[in-house]
N, C-alpha and C. Protein backbone atom coordinates (compact mmCIF):
# COMPACT_ATOMS: atom_id res chain seq x y z
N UNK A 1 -9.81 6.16 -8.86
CA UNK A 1 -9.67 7.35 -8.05
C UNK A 1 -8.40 8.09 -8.41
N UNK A 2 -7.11 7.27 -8.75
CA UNK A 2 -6.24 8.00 -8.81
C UNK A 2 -5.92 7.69 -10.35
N UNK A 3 -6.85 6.97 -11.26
CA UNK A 3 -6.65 7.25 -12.69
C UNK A 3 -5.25 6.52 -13.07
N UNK A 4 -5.01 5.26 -12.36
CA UNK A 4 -4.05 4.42 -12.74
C UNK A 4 -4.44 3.33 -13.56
N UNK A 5 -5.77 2.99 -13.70
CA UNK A 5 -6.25 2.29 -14.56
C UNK A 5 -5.97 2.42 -15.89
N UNK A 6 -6.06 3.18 -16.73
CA UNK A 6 -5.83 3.58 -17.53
C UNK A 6 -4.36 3.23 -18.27
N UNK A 7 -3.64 3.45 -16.85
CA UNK A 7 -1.35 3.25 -17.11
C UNK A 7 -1.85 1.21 -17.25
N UNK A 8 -2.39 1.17 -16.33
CA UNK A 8 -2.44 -0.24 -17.03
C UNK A 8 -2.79 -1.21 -18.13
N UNK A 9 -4.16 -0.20 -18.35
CA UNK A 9 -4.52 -1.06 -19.93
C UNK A 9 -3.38 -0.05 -20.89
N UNK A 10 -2.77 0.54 -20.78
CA UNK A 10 -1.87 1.32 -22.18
C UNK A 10 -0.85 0.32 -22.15
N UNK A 11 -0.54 -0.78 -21.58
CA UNK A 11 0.35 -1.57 -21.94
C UNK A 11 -0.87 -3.33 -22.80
N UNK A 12 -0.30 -3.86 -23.19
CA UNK A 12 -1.07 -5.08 -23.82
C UNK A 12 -1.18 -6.31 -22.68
N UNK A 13 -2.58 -5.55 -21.78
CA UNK A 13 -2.73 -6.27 -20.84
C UNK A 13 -4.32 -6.38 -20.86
N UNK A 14 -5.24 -8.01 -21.10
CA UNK A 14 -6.71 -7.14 -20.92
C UNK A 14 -7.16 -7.19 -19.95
N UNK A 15 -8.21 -6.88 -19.95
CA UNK A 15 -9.28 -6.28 -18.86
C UNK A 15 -9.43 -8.06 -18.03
N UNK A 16 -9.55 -8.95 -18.87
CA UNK A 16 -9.78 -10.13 -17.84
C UNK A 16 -8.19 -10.48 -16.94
N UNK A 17 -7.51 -10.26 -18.04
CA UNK A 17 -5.47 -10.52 -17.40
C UNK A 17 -5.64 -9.44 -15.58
N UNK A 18 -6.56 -8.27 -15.88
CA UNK A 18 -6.00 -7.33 -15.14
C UNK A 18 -7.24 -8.05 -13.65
N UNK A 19 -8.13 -8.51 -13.75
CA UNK A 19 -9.08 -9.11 -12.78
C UNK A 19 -8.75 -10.14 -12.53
N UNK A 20 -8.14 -11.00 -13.73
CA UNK A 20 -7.71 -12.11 -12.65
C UNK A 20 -6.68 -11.93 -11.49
N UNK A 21 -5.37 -11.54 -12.37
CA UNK A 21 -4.67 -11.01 -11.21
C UNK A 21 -4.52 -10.32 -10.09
N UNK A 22 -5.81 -9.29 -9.96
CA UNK A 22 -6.38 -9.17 -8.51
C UNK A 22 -6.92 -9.93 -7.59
N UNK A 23 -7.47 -11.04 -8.74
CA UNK A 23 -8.54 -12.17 -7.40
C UNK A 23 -7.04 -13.44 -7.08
N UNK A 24 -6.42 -13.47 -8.13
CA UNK A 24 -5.23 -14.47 -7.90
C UNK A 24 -4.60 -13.87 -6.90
N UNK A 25 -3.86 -12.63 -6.75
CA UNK A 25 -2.98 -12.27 -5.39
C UNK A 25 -3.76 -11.66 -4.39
N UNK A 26 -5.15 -11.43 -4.46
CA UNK A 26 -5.57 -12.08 -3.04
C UNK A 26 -5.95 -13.38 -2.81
N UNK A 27 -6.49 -13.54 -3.61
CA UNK A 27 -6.55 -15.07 -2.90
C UNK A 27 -5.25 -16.05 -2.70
N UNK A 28 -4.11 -15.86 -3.03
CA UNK A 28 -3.23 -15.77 -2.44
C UNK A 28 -2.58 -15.55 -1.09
N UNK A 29 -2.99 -14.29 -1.13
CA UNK A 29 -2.37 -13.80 0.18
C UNK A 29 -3.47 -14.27 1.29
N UNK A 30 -4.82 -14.53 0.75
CA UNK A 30 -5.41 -15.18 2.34
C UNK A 30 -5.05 -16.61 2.16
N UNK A 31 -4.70 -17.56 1.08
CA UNK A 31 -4.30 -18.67 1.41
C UNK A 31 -3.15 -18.32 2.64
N UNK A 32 -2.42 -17.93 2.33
CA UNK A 32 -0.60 -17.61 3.23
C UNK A 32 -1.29 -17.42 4.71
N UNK A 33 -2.41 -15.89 4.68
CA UNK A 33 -2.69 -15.85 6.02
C UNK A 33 -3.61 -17.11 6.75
N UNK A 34 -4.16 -17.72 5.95
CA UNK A 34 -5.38 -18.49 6.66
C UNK A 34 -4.50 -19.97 6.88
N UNK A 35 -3.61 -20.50 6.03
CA UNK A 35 -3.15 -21.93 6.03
C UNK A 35 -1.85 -21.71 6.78
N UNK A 36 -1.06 -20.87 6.43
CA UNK A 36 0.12 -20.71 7.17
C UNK A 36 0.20 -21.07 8.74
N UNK A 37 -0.42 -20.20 9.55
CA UNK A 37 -1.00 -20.46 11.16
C UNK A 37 -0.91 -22.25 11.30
N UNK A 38 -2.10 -22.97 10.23
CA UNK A 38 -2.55 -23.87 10.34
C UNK A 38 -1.26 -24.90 10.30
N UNK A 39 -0.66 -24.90 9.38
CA UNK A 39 0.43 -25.85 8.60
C UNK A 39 1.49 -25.63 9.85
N UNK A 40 1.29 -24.48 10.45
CA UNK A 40 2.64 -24.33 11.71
C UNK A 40 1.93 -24.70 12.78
N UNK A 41 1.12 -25.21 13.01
CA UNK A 41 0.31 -25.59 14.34
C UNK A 41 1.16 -27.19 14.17
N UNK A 42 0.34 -27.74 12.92
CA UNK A 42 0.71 -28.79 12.71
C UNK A 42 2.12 -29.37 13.33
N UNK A 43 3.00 -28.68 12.39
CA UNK A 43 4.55 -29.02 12.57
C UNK A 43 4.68 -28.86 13.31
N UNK A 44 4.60 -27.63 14.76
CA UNK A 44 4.88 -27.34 16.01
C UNK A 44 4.11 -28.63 16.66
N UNK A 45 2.64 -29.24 16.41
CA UNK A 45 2.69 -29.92 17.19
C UNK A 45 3.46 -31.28 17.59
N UNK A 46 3.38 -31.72 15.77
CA UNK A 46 4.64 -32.78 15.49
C UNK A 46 5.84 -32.49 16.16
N UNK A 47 7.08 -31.94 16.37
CA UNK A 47 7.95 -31.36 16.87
C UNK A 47 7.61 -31.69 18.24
N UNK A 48 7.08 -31.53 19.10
CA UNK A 48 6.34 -31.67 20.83
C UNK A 48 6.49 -32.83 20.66
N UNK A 49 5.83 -33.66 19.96
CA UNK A 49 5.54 -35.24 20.76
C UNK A 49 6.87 -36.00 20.13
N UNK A 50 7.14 -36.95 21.30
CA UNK A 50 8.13 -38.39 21.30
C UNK A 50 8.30 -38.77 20.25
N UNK A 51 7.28 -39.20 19.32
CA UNK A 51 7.57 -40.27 18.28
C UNK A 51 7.18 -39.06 17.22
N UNK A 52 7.85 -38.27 15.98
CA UNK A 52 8.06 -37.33 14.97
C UNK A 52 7.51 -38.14 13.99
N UNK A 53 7.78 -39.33 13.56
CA UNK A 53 7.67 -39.56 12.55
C UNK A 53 6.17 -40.63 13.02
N UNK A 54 5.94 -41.11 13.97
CA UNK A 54 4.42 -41.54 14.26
C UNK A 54 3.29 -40.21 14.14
N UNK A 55 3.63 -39.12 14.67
CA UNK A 55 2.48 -37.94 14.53
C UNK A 55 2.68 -37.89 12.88
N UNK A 56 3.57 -37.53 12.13
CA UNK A 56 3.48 -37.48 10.97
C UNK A 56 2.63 -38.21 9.93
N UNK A 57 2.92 -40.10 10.38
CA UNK A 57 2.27 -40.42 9.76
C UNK A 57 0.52 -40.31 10.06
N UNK A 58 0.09 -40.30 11.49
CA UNK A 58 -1.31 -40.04 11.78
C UNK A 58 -2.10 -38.88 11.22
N UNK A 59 -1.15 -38.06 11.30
CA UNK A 59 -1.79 -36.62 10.62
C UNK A 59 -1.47 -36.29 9.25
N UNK A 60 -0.54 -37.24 8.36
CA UNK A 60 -0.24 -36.64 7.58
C UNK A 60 -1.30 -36.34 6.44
N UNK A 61 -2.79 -37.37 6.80
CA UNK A 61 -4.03 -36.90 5.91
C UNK A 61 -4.29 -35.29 5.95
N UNK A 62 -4.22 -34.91 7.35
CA UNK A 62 -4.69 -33.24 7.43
C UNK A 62 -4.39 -32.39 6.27
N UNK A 63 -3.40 -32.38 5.73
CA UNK A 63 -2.77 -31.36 4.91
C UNK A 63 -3.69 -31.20 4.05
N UNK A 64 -3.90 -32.15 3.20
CA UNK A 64 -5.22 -32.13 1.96
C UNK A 64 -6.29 -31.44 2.54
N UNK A 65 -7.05 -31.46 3.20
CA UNK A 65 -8.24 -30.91 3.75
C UNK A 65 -7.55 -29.66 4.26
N UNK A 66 -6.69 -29.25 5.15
CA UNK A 66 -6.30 -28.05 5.20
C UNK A 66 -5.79 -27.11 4.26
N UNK A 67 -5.38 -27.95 2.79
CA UNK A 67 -5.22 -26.89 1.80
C UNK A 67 -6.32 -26.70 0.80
N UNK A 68 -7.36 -28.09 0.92
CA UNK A 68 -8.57 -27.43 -0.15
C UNK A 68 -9.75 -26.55 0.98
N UNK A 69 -9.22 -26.69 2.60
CA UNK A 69 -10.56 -25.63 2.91
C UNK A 69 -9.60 -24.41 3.13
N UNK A 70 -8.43 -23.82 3.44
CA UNK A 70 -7.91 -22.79 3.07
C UNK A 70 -8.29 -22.09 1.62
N UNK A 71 -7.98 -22.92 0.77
CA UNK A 71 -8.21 -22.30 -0.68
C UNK A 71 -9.63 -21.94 -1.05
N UNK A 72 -10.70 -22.88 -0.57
CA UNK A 72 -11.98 -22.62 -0.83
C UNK A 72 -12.50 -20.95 -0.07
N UNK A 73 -12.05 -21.19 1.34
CA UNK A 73 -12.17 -20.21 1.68
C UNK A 73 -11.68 -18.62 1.40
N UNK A 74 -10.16 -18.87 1.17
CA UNK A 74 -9.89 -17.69 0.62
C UNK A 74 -10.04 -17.59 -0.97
N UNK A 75 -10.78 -18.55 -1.72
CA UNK A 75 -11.03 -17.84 -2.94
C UNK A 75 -12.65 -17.35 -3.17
N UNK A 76 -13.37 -17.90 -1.92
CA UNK A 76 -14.73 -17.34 -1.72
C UNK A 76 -14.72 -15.96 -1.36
N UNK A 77 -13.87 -15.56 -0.06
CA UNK A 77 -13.45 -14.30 0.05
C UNK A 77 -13.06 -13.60 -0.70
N UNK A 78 -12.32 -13.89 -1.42
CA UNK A 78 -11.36 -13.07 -1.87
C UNK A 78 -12.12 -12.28 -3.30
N UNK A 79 -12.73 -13.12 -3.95
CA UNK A 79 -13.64 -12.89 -4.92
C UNK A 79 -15.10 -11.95 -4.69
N UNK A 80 -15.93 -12.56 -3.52
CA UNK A 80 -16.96 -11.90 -3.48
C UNK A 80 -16.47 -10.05 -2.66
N UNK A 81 -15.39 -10.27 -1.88
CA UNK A 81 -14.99 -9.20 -1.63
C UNK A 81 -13.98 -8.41 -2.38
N UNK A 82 -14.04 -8.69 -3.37
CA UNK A 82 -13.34 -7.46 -4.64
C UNK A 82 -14.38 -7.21 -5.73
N UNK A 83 -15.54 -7.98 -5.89
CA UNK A 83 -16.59 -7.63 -6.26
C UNK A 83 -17.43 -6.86 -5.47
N UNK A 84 -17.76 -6.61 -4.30
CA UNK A 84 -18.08 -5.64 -3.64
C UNK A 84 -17.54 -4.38 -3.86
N UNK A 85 -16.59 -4.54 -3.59
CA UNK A 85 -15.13 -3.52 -3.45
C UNK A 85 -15.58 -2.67 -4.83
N UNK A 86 -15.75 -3.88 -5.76
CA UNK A 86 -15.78 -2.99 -6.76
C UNK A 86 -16.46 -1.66 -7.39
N UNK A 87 -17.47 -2.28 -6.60
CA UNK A 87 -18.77 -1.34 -6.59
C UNK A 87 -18.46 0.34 -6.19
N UNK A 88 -17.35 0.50 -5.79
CA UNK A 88 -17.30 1.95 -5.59
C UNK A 88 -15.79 2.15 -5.07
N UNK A 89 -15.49 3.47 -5.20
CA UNK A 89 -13.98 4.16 -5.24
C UNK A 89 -13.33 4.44 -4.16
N UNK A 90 -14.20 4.74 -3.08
CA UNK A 90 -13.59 4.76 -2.22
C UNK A 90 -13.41 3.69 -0.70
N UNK A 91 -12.14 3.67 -0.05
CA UNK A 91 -11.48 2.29 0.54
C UNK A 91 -12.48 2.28 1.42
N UNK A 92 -13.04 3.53 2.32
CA UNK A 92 -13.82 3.57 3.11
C UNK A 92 -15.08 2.33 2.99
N UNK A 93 -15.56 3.16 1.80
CA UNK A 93 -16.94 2.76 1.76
C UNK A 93 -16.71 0.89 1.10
N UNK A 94 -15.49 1.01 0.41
CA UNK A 94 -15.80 -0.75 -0.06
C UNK A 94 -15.80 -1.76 1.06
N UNK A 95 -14.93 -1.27 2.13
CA UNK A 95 -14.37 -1.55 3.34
C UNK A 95 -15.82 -2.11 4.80
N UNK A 96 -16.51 -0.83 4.48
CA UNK A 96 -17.47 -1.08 5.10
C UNK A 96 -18.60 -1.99 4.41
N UNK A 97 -18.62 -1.97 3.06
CA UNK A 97 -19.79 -3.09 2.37
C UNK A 97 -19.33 -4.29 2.24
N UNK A 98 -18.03 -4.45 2.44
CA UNK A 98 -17.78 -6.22 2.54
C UNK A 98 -18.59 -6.69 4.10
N UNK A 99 -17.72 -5.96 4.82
CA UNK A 99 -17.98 -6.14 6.17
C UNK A 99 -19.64 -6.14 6.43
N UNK A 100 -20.16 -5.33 6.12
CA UNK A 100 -21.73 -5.31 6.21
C UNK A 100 -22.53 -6.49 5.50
N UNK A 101 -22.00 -6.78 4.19
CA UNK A 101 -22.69 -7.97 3.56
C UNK A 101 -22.32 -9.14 4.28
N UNK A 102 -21.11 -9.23 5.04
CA UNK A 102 -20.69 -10.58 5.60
C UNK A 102 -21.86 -10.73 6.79
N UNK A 103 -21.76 -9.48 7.45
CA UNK A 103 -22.14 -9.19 9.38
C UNK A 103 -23.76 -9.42 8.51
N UNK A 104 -24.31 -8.80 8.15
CA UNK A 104 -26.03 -8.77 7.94
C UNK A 104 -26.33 -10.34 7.04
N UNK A 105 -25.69 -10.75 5.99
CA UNK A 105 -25.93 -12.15 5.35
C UNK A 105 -26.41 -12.82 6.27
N UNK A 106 -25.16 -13.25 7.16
CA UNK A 106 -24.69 -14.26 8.24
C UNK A 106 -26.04 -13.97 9.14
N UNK A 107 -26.75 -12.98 9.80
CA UNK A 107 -27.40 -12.44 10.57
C UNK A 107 -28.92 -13.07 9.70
N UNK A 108 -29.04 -12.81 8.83
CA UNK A 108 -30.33 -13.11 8.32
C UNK A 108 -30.10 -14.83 7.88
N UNK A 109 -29.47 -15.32 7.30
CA UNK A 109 -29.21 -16.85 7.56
C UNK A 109 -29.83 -17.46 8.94
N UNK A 110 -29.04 -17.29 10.04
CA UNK A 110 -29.23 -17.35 11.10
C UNK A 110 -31.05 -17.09 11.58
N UNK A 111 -31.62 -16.02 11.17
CA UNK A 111 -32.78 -15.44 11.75
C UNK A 111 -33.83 -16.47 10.59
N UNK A 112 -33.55 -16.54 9.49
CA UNK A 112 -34.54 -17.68 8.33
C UNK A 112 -34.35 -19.06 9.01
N UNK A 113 -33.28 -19.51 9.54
CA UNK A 113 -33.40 -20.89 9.81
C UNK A 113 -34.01 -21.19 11.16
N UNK A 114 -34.02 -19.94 12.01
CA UNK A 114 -34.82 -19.99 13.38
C UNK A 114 -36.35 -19.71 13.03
N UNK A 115 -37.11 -19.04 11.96
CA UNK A 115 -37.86 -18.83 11.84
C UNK A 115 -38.67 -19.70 10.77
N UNK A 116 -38.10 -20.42 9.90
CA UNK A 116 -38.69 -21.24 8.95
C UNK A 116 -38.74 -22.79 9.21
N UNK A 117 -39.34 -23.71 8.68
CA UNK A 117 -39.84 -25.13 8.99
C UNK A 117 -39.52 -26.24 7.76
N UNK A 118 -39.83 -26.72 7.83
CA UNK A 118 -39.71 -27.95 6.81
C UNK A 118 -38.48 -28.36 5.58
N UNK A 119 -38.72 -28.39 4.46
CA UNK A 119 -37.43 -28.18 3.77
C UNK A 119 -37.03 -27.01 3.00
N UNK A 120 -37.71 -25.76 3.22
CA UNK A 120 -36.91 -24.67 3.32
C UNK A 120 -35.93 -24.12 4.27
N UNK A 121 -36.19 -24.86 5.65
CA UNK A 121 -35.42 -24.35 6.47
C UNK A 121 -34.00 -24.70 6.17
N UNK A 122 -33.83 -26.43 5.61
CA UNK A 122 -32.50 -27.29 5.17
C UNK A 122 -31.62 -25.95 4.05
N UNK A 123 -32.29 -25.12 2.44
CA UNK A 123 -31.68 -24.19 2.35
C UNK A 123 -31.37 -22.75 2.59
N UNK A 124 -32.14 -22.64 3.52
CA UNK A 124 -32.39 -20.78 3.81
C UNK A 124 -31.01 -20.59 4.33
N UNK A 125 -29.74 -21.12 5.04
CA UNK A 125 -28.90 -21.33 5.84
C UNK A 125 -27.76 -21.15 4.50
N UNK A 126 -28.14 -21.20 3.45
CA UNK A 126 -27.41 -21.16 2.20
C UNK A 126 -27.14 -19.25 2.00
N UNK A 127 -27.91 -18.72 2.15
CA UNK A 127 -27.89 -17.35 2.21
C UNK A 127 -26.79 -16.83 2.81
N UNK A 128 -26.08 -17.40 4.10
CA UNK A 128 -25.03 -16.66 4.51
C UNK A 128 -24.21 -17.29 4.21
N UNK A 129 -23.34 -16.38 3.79
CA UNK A 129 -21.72 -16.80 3.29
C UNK A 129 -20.54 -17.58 4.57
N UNK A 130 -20.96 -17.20 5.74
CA UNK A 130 -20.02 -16.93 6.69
C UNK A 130 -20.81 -18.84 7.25
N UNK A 131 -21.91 -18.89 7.25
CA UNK A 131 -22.17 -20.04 7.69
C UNK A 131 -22.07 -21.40 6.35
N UNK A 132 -22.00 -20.58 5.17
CA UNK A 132 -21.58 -21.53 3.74
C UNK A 132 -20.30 -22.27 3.82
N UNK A 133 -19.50 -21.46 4.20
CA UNK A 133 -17.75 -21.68 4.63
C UNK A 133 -17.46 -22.84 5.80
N UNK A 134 -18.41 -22.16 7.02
CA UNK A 134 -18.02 -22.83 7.74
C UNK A 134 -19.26 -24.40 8.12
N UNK A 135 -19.80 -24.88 7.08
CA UNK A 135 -20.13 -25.89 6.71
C UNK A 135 -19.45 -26.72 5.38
N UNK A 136 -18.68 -25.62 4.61
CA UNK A 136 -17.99 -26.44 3.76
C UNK A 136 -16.93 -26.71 4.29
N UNK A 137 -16.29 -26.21 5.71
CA UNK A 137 -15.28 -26.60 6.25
C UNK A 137 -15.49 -27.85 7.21
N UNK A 138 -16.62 -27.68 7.50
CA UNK A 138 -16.64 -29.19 8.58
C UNK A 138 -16.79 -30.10 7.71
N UNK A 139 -17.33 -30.11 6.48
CA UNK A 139 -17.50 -31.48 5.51
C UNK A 139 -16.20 -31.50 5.04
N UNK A 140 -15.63 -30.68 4.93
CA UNK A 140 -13.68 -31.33 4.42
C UNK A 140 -13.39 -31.79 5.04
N UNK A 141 -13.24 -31.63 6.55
CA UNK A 141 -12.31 -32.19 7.38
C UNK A 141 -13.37 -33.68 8.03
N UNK A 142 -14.76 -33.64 7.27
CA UNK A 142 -14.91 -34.95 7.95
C UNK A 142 -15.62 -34.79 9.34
N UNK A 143 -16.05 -33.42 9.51
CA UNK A 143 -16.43 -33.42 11.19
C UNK A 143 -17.94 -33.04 11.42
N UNK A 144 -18.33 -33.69 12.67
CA UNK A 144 -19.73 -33.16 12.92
C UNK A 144 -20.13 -32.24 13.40
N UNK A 145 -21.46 -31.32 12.69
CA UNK A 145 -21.31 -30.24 13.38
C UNK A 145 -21.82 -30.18 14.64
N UNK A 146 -21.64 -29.34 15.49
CA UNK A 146 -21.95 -29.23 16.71
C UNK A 146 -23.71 -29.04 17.18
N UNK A 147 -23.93 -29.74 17.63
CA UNK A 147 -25.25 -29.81 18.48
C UNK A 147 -26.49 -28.85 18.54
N UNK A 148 -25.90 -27.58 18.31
CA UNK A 148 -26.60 -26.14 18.45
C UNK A 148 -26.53 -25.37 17.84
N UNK A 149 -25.87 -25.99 16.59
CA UNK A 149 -25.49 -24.83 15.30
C UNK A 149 -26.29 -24.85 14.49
N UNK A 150 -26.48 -23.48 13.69
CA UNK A 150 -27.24 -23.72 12.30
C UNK A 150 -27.41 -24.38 11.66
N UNK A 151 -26.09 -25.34 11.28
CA UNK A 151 -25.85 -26.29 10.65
C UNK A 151 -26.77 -27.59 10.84
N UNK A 152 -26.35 -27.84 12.27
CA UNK A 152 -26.81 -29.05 12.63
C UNK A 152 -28.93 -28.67 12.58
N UNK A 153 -29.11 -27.47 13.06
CA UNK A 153 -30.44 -27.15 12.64
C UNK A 153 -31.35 -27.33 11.68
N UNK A 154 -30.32 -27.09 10.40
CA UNK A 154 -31.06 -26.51 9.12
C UNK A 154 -30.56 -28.51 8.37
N UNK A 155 -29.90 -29.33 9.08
CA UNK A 155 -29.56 -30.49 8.75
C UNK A 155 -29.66 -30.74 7.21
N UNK A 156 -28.64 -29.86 6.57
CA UNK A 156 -28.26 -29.84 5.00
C UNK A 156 -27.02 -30.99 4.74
N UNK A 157 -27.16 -31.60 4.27
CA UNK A 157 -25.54 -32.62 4.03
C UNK A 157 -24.76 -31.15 3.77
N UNK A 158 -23.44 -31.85 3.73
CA UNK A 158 -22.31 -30.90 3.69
C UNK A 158 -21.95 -30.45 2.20
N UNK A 159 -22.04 -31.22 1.74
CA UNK A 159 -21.81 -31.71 0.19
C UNK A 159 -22.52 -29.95 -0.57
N UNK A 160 -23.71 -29.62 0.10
CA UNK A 160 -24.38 -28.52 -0.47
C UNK A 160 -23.68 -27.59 -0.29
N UNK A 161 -22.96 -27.41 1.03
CA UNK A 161 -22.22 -26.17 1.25
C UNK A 161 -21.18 -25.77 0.70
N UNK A 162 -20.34 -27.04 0.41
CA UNK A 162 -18.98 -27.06 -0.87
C UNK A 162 -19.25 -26.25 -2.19
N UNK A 163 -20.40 -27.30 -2.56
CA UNK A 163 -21.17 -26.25 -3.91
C UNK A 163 -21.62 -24.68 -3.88
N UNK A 164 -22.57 -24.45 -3.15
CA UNK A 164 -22.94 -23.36 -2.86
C UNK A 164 -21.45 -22.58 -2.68
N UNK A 165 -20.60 -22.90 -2.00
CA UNK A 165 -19.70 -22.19 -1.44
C UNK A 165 -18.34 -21.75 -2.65
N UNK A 166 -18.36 -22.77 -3.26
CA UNK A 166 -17.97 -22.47 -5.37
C UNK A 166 -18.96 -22.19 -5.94
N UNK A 167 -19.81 -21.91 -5.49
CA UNK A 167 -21.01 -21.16 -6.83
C UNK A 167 -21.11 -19.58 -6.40
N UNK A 168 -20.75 -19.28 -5.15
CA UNK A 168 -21.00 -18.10 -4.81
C UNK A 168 -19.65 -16.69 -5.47
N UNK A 169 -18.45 -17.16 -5.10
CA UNK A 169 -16.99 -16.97 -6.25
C UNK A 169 -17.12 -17.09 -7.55
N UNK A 170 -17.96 -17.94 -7.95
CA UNK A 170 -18.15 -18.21 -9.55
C UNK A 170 -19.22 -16.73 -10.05
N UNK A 171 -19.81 -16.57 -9.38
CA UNK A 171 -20.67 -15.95 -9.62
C UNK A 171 -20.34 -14.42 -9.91
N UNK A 172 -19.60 -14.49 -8.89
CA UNK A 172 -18.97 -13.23 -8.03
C UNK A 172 -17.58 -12.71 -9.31
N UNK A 173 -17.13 -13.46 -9.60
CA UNK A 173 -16.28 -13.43 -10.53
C UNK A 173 -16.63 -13.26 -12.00
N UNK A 174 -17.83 -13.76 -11.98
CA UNK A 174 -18.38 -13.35 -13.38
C UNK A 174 -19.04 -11.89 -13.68
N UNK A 175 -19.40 -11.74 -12.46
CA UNK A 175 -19.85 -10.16 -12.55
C UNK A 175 -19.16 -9.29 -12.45
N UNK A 176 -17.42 -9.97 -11.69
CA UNK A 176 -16.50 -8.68 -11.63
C UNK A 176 -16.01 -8.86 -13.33
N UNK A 177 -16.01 -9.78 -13.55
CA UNK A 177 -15.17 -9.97 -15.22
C UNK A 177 -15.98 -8.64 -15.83
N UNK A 178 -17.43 -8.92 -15.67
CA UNK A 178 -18.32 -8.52 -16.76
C UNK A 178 -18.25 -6.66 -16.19
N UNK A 179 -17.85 -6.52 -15.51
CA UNK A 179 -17.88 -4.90 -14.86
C UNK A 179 -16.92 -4.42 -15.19
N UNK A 180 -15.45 -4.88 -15.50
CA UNK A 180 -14.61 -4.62 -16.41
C UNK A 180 -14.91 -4.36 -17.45
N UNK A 181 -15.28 -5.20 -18.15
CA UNK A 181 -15.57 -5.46 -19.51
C UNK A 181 -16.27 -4.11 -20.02
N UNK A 182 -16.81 -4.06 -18.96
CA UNK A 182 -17.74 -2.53 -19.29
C UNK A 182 -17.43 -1.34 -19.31
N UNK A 183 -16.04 -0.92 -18.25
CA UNK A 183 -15.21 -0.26 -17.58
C UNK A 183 -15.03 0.90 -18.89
N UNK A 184 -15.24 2.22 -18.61
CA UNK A 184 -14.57 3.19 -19.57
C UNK A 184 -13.22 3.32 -19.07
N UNK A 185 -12.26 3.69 -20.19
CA UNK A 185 -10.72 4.12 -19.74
C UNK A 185 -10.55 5.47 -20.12
């Protein structure tokens, strides 16, 4: 839009240097926003109780699982939504098609697994991103899902959602590479 593309490839930078480093400092910056909160819950709660160095050692497993489902998550985001993004120039409209692919995915996930039977129903639940995440997040941390959820509905091991949930970024990333690649300057 504002024809800065261009100031960037005139230096010896390529087209993949210049995409990664968009999906690297966001996904970045939602690691910071999404784990940060988390990692200070933690310590604040450690800090509260009597024995510091007993909460420490009980919890000190959390961290691992809170930094590979932070990262999973914000590099699922971060990727499929700059591939969206990419799709067009203005903030408005990229703004509104992340948001819409998340809100309608999630919505039709939801409506296939209420409406379908047998062992399609176990992947139809794969379709939304928003319920991909938050099944690859209960299998990190080890937890069951709740009683009335999609999850527990569509009764997929967790293990699928991890995958699915790196295949969907992988994907997403290959098509932003390849849309570069194509990119006139």
């Amino acid at each position: 839009r504002h024809r800065t593309l261009p100031l960037y490839f005139s230096r010896v930078l390529s087209r993949v240097d210049y995409v990664s480093a968009k999906v690297a400092a966001l996904t970045v910056g939602l690691m910071l926003v999404l784990g940060l909160p988390q990692v200070l819950l933690l310590v604040g709660n450690a800090v509260s109780t009597d024995d510091l160095t007993g909460y420490a050692k009980d919890n000190a497993g959390l961290f691992g699982p809170i930094f590979g489902a932070t990262a999973l998550v914000a590099f699922f985001m971060g990727t499929v939504s700059l591939f969206i993004a990419s799709q067009t120039s203005r903030r408005a409209f990229a703004t509104g098609a992340v948001l819409a692919y998340f809100v309608i995915m999630s919505i039709i996930g939801g409506i296939l697994v209420e409406t379908t039977t047998g062992e399609v129903r176990q992947y139809v639940l794969l379709v939304s991103p928003i319920n991909v995440l938050e099944g690859a997040v209960y299998w990190i941390f080890s937890a069951d899902w709740p009683n009335e959820s999609d999850m527990a509905k569509a009764g997929l091991n967790g293990v699928y959602y991890v995958l699915v949930g790196l295949a969907y970024p992988l994907v997403a990333l290959a098509l932003l590479y390849r849309r570069f690649e194509k990119l006139a300057v």
